[in-house]
N, C-alpha and C. Protein backbone atom coordinates (compact mmCIF):
# COMPACT_ATOMS: atom_id res chain seq x y z
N UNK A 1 0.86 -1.19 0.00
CA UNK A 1 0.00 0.00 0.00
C UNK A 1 0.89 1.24 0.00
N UNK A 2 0.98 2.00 -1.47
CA UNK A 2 1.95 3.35 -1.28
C UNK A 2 3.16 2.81 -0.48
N UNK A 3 3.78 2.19 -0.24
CA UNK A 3 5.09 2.25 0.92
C UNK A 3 4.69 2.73 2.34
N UNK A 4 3.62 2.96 2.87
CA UNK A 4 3.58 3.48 4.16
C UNK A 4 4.10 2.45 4.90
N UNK A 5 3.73 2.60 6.48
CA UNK A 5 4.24 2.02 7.11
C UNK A 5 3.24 0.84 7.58
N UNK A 6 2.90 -0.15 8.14
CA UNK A 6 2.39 -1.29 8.58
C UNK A 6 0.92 -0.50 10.03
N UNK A 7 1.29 0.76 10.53
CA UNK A 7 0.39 1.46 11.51
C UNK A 7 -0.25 2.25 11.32
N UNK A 8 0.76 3.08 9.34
CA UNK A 8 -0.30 3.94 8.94
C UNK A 8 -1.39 3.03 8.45
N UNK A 9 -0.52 1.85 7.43
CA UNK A 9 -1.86 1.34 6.95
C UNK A 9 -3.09 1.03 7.54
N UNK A 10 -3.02 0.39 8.68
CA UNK A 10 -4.09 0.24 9.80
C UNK A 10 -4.64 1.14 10.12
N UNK A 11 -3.96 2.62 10.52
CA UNK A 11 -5.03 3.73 10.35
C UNK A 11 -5.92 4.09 9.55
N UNK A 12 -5.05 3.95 8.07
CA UNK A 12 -6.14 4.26 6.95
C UNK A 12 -6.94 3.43 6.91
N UNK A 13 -7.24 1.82 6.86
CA UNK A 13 -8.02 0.96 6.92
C UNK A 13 -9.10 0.85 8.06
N UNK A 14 -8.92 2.07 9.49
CA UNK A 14 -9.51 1.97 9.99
C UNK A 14 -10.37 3.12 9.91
N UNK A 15 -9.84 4.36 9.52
CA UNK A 15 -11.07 5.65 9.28
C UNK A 15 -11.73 5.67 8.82
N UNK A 16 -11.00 4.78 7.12
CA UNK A 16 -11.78 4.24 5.99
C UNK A 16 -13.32 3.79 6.61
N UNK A 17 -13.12 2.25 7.11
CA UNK A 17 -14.26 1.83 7.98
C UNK A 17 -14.96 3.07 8.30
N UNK A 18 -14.56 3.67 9.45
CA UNK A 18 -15.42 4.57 10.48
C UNK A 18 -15.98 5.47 9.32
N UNK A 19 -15.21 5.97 8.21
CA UNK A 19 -15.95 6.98 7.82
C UNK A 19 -17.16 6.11 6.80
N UNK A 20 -17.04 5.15 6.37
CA UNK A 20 -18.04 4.76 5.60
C UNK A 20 -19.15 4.32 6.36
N UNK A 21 -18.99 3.97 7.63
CA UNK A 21 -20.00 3.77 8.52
C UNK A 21 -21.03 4.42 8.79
N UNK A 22 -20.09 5.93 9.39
CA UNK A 22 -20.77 6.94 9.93
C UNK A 22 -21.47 7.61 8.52
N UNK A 23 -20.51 8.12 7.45
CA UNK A 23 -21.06 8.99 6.50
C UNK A 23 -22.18 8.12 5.95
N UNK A 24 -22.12 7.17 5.45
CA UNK A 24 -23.20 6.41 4.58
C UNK A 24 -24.77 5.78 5.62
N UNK A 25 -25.66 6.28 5.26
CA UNK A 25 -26.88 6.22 6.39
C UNK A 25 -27.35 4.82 5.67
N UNK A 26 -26.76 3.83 6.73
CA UNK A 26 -27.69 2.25 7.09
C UNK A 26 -29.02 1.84 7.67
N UNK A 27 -29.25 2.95 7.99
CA UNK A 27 -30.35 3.22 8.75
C UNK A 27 -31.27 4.31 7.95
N UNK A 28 -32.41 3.57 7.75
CA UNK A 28 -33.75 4.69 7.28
C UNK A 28 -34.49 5.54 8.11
N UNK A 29 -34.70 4.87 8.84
CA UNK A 29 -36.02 5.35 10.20
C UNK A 29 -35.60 5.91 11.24
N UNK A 30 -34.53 5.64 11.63
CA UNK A 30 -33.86 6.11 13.05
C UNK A 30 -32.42 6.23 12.49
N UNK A 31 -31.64 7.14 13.84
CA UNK A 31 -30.27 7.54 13.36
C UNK A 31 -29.27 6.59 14.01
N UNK A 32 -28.41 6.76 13.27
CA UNK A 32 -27.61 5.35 13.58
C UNK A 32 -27.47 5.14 15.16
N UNK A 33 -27.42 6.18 15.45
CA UNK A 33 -27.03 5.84 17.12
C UNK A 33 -28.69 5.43 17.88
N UNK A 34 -29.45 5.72 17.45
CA UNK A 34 -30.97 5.10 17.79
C UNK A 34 -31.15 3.80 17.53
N UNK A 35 -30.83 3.48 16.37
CA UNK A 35 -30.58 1.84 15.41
C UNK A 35 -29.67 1.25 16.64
N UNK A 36 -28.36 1.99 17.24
CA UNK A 36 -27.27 1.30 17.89
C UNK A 36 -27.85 1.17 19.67
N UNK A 37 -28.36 1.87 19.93
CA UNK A 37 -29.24 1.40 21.35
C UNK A 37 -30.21 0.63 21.29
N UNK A 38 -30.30 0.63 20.37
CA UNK A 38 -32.19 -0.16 20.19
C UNK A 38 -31.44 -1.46 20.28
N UNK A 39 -30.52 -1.74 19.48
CA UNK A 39 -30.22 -2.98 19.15
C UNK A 39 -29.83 -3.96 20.40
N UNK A 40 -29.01 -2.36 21.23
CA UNK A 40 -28.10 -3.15 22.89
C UNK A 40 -29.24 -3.75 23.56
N UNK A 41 -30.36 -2.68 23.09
CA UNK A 41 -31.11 -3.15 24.41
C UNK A 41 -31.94 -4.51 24.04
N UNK A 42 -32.51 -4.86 22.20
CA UNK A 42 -33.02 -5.70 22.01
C UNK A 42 -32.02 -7.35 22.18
N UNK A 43 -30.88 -7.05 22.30
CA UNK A 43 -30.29 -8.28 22.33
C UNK A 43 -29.74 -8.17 23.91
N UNK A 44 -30.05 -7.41 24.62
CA UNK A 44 -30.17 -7.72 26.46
C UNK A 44 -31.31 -8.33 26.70
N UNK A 45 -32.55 -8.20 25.63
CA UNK A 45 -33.89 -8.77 26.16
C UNK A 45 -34.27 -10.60 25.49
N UNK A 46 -33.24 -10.62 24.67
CA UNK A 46 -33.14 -11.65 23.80
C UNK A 46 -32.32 -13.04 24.89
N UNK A 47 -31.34 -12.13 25.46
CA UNK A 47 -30.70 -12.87 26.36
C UNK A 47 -31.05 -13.01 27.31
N UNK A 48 -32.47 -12.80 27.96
CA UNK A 48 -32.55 -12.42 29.51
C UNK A 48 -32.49 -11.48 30.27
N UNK A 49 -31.70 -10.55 29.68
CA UNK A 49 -31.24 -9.36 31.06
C UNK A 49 -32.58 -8.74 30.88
N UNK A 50 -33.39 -8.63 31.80
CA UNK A 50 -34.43 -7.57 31.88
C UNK A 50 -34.79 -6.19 32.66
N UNK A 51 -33.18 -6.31 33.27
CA UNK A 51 -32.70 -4.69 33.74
C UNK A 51 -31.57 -3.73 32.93
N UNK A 52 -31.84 -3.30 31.98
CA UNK A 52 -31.35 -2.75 31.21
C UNK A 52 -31.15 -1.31 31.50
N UNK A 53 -30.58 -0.41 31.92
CA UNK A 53 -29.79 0.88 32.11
C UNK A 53 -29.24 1.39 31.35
N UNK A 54 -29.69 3.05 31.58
CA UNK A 54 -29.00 3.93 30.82
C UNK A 54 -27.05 4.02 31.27
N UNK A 55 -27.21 3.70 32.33
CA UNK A 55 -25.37 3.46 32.40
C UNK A 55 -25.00 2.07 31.94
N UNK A 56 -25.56 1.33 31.96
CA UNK A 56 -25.41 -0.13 31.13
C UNK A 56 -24.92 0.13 30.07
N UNK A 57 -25.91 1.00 28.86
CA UNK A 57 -26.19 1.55 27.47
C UNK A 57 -24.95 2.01 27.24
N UNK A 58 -24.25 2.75 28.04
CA UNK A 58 -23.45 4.00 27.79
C UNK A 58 -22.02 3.14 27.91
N UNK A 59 -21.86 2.48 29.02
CA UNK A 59 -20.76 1.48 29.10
C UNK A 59 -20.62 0.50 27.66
N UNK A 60 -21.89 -0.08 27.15
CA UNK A 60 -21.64 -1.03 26.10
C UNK A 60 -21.34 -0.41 25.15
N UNK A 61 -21.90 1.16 24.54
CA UNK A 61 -21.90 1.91 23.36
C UNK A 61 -20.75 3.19 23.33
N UNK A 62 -20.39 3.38 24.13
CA UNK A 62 -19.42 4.08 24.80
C UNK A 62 -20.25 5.89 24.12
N UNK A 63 -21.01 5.87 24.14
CA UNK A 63 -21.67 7.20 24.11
C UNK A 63 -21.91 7.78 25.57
N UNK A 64 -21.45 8.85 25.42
CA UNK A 64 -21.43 10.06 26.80
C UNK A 64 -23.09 9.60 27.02
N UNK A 65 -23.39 10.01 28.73
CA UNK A 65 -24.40 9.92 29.02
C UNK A 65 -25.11 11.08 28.38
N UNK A 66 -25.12 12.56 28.63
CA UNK A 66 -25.65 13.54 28.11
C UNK A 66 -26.53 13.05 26.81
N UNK A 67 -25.33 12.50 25.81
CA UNK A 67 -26.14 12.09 24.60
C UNK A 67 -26.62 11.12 24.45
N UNK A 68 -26.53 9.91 25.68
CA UNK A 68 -27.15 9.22 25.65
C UNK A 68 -28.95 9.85 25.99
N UNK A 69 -29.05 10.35 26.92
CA UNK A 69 -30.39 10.80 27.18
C UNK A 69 -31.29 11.25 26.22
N UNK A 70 -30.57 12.28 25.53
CA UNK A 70 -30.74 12.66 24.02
C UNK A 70 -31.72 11.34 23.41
N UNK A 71 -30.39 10.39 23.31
CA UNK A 71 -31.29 9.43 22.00
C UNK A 71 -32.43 8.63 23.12
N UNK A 72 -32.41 8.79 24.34
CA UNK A 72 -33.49 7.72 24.88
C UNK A 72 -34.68 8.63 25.29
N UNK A 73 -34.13 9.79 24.71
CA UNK A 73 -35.68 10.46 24.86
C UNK A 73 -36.59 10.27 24.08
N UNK A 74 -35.57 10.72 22.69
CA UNK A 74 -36.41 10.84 21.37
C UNK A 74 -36.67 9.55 21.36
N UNK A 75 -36.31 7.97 21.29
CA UNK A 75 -36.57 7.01 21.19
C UNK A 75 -38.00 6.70 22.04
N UNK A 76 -37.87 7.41 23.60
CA UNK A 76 -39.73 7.47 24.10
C UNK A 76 -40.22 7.78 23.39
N UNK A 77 -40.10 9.15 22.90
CA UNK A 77 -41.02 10.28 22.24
C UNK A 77 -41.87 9.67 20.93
N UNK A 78 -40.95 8.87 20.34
CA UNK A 78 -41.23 7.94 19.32
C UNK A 78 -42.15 6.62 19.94
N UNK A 79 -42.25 6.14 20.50
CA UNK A 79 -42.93 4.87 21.50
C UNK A 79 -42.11 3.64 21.55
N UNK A 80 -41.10 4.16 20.98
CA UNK A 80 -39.90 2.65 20.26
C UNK A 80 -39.92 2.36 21.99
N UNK A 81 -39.25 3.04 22.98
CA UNK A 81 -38.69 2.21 24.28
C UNK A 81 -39.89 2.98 25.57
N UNK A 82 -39.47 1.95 26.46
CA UNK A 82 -40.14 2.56 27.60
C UNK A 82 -39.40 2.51 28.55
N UNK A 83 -39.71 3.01 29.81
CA UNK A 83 -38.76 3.69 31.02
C UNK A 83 -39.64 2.57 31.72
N UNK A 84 -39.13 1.78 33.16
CA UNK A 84 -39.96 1.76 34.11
C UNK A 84 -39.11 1.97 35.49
N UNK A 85 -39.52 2.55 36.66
CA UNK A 85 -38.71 2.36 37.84
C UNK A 85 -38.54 1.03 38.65
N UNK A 86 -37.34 1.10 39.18
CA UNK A 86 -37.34 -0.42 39.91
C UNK A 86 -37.58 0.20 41.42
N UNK A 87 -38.49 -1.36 41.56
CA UNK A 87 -39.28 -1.49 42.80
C UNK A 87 -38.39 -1.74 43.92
N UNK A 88 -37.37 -1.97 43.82
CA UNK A 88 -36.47 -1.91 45.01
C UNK A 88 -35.68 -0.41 45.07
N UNK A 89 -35.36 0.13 44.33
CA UNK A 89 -34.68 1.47 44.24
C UNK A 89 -35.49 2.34 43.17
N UNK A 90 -36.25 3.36 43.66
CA UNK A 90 -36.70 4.30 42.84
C UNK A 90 -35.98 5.26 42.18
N UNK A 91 -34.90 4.98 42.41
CA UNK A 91 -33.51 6.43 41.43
C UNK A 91 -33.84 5.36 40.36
N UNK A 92 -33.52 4.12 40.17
CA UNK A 92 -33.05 3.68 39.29
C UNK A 92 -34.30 3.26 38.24
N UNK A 93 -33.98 3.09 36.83
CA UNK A 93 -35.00 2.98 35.77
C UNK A 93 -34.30 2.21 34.58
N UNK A 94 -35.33 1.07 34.54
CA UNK A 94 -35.32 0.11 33.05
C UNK A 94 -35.67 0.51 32.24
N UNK A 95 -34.86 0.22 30.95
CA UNK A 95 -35.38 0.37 29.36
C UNK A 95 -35.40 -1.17 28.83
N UNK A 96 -36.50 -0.52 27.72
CA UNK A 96 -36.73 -1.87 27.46
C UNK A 96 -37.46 -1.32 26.14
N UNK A 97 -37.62 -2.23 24.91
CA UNK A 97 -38.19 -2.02 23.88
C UNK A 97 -40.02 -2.26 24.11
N UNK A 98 -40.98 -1.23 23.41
CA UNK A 98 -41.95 -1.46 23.64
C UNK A 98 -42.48 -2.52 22.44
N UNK A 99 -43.18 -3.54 22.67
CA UNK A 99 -43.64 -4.37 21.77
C UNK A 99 -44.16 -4.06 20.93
N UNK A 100 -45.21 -2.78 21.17
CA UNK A 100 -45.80 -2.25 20.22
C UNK A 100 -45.22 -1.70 19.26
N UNK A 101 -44.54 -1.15 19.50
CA UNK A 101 -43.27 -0.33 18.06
C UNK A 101 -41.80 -0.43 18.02
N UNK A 102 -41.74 -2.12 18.69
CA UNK A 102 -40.53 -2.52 18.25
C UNK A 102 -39.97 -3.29 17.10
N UNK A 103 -41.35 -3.45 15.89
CA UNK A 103 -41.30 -3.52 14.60
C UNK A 103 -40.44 -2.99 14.29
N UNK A 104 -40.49 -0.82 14.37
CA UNK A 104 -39.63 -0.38 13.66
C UNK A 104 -38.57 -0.74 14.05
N UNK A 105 -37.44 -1.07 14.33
CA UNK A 105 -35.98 -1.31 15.05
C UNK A 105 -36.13 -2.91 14.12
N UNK A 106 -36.92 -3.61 14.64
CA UNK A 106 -36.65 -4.92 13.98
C UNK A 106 -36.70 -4.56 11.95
N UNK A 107 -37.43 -3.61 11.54
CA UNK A 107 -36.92 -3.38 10.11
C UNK A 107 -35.96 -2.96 9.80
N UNK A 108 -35.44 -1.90 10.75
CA UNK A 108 -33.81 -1.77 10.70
C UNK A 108 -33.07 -2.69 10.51
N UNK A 109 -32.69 -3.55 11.44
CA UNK A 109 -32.16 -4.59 12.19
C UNK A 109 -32.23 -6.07 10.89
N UNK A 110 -33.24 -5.79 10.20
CA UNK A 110 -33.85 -6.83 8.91
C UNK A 110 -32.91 -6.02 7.76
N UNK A 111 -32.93 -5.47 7.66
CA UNK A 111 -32.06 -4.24 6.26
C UNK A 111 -30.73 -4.29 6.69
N UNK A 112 -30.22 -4.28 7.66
CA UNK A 112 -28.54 -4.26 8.05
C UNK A 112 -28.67 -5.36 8.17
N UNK A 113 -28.82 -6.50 8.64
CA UNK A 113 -28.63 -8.02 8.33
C UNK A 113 -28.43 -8.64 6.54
N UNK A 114 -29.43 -7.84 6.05
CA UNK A 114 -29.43 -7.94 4.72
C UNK A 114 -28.26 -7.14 3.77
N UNK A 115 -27.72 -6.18 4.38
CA UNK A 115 -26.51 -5.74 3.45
C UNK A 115 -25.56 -6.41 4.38
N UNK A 116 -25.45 -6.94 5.17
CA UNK A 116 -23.84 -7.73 5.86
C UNK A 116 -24.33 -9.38 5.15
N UNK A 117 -25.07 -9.27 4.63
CA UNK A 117 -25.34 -10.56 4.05
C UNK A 117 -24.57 -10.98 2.28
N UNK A 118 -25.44 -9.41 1.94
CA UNK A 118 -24.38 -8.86 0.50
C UNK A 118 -23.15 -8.62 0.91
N UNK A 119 -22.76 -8.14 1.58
CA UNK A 119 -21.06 -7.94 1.37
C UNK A 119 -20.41 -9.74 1.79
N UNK A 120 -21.08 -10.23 2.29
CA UNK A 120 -20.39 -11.74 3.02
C UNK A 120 -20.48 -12.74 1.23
N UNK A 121 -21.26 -12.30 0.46
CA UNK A 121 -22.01 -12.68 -0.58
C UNK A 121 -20.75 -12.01 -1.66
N UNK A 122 -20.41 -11.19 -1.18
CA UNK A 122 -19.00 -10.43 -2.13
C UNK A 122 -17.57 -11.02 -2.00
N UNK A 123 -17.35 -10.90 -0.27
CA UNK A 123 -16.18 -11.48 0.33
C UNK A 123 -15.96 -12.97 0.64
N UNK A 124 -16.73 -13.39 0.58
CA UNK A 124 -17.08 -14.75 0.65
C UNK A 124 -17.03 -15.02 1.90
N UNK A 125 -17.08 -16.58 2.16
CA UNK A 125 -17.45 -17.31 3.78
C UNK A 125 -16.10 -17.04 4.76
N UNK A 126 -14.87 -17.60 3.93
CA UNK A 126 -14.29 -17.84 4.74
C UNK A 126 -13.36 -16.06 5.13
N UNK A 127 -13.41 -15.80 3.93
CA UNK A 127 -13.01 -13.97 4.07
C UNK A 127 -13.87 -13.51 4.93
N UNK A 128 -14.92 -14.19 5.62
CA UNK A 128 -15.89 -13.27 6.21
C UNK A 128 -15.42 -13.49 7.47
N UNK A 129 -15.44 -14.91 7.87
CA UNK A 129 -15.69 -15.45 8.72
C UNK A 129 -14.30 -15.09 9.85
N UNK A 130 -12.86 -15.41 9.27
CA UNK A 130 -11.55 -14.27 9.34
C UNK A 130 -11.91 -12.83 9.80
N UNK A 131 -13.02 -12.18 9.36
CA UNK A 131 -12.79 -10.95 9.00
C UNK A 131 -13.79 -10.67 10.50
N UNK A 132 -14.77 -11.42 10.61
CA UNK A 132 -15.49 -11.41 11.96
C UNK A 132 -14.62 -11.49 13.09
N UNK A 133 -13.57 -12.64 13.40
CA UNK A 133 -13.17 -13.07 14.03
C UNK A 133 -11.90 -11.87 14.69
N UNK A 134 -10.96 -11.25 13.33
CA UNK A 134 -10.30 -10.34 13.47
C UNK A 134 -10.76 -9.54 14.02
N UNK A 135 -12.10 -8.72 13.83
CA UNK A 135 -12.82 -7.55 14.25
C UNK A 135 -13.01 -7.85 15.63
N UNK A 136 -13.84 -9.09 16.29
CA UNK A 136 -13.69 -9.60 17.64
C UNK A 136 -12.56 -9.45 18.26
N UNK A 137 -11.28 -10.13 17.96
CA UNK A 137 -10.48 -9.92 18.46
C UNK A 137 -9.95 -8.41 18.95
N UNK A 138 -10.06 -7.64 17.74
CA UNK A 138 -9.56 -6.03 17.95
C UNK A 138 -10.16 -5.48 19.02
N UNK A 139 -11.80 -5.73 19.19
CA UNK A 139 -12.32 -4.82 19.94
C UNK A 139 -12.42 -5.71 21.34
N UNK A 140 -12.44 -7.06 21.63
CA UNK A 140 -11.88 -7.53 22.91
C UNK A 140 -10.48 -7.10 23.57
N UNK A 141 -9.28 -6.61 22.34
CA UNK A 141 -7.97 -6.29 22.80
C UNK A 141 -8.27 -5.12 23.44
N UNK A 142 -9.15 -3.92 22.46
CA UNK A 142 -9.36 -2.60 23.25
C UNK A 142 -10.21 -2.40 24.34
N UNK A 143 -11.03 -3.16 24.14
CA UNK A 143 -11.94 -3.08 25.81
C UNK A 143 -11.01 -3.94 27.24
N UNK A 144 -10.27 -4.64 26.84
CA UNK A 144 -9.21 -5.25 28.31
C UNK A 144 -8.46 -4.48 28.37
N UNK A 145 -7.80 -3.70 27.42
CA UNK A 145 -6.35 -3.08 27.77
C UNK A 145 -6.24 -1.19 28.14
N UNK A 146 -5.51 -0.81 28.29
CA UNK A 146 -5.50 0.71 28.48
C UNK A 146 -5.25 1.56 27.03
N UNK A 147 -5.00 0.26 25.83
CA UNK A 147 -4.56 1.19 25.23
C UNK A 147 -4.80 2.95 24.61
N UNK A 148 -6.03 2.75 24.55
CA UNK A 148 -6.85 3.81 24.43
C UNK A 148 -6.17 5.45 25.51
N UNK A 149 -5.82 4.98 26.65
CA UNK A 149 -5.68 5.48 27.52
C UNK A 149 -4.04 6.38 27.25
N UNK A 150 -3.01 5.94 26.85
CA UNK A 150 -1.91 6.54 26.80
C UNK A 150 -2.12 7.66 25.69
N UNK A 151 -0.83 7.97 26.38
CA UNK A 151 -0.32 9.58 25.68
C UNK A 151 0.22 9.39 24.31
N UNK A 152 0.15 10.21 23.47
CA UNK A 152 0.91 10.31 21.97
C UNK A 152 2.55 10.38 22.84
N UNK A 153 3.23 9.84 22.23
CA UNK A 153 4.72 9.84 22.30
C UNK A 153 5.05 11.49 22.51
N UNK A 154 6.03 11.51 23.47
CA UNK A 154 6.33 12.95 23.99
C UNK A 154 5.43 13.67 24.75
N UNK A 155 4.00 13.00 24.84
CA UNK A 155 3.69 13.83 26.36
C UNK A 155 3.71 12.99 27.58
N UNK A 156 3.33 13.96 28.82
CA UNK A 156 3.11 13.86 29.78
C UNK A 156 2.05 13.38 30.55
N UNK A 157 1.73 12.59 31.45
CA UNK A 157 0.78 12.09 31.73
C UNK A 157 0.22 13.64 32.69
């Protein structure tokens, strides 16, 4: 690639990603980050967890709380989720998808299944299947480690 180096390339291969992610709208109905909570919370309810939190949300999606509130408002406002308080601690409050208009999220959720289906359909099985596994790996390395956390070379903590 051009002669760069082995870290640029990984950079470029990784903005690349981010920017085609973010710039290109996968999402019709809701904004990607609405599509991306809906989803935490529909596959916490898929699994069992039926205490689902806005600091839960924010830990798994790594979105600031502030903007988290943001999207779990508009997501009420819409009827997609509902709030309830827990009966042992009244500070605290569950989200949870409402049945009634958790269609829309599941058509999302049906349309992005369907283009990771075309590109797996491009790259094939085992390019995919590598390519899953790599991506797992990356983002298990960054959620255990600090890397995130250090300084650019030459500063100071």
């Amino acid at each position: 690639m051009n002669g760069s180096s082995l870290p640029e390339q990984m950079l470029d291969a990784y903005l690349g990603l981010c920017t085609c992610l973010w710039n290109r709208r996968i999402t019709s109905t809701m904004s990607f980050n609405e599509a991306l909570v809906c989803y935490f919370i529909h596959k916490a309810q898929d699994s069992g967890q039926s205490q689902v939190t806005a600091t839960w949300l924010c830990e798994q999606t790594q979105i600031a709380k502030s903007q988290m509130n943001r999207i779990l408002n508009g997501l009420e406002k819409l009827g997609i989720l509902r709030r309830s308080r827990s009966g042992a601690d009244k500070r605290q409050v569950f989200l949870s998808l409402n049945p009634e208009k958790q269609g829309l999220f599941e058509q999302e959720h049906r349309s992005n299944v369907k283009l990771v289906q075309r590109l797996q359909a491009k790259f094939g099985i085992q390019r995919s299947e590598a390519l899953t596994q790599l991506l797992g790996d990356f983002v298990e390395m960054l959620q255990s480690t600090d890397l995130l956390e250090e300084k650019p070379c030459g500063e100071e903590g």
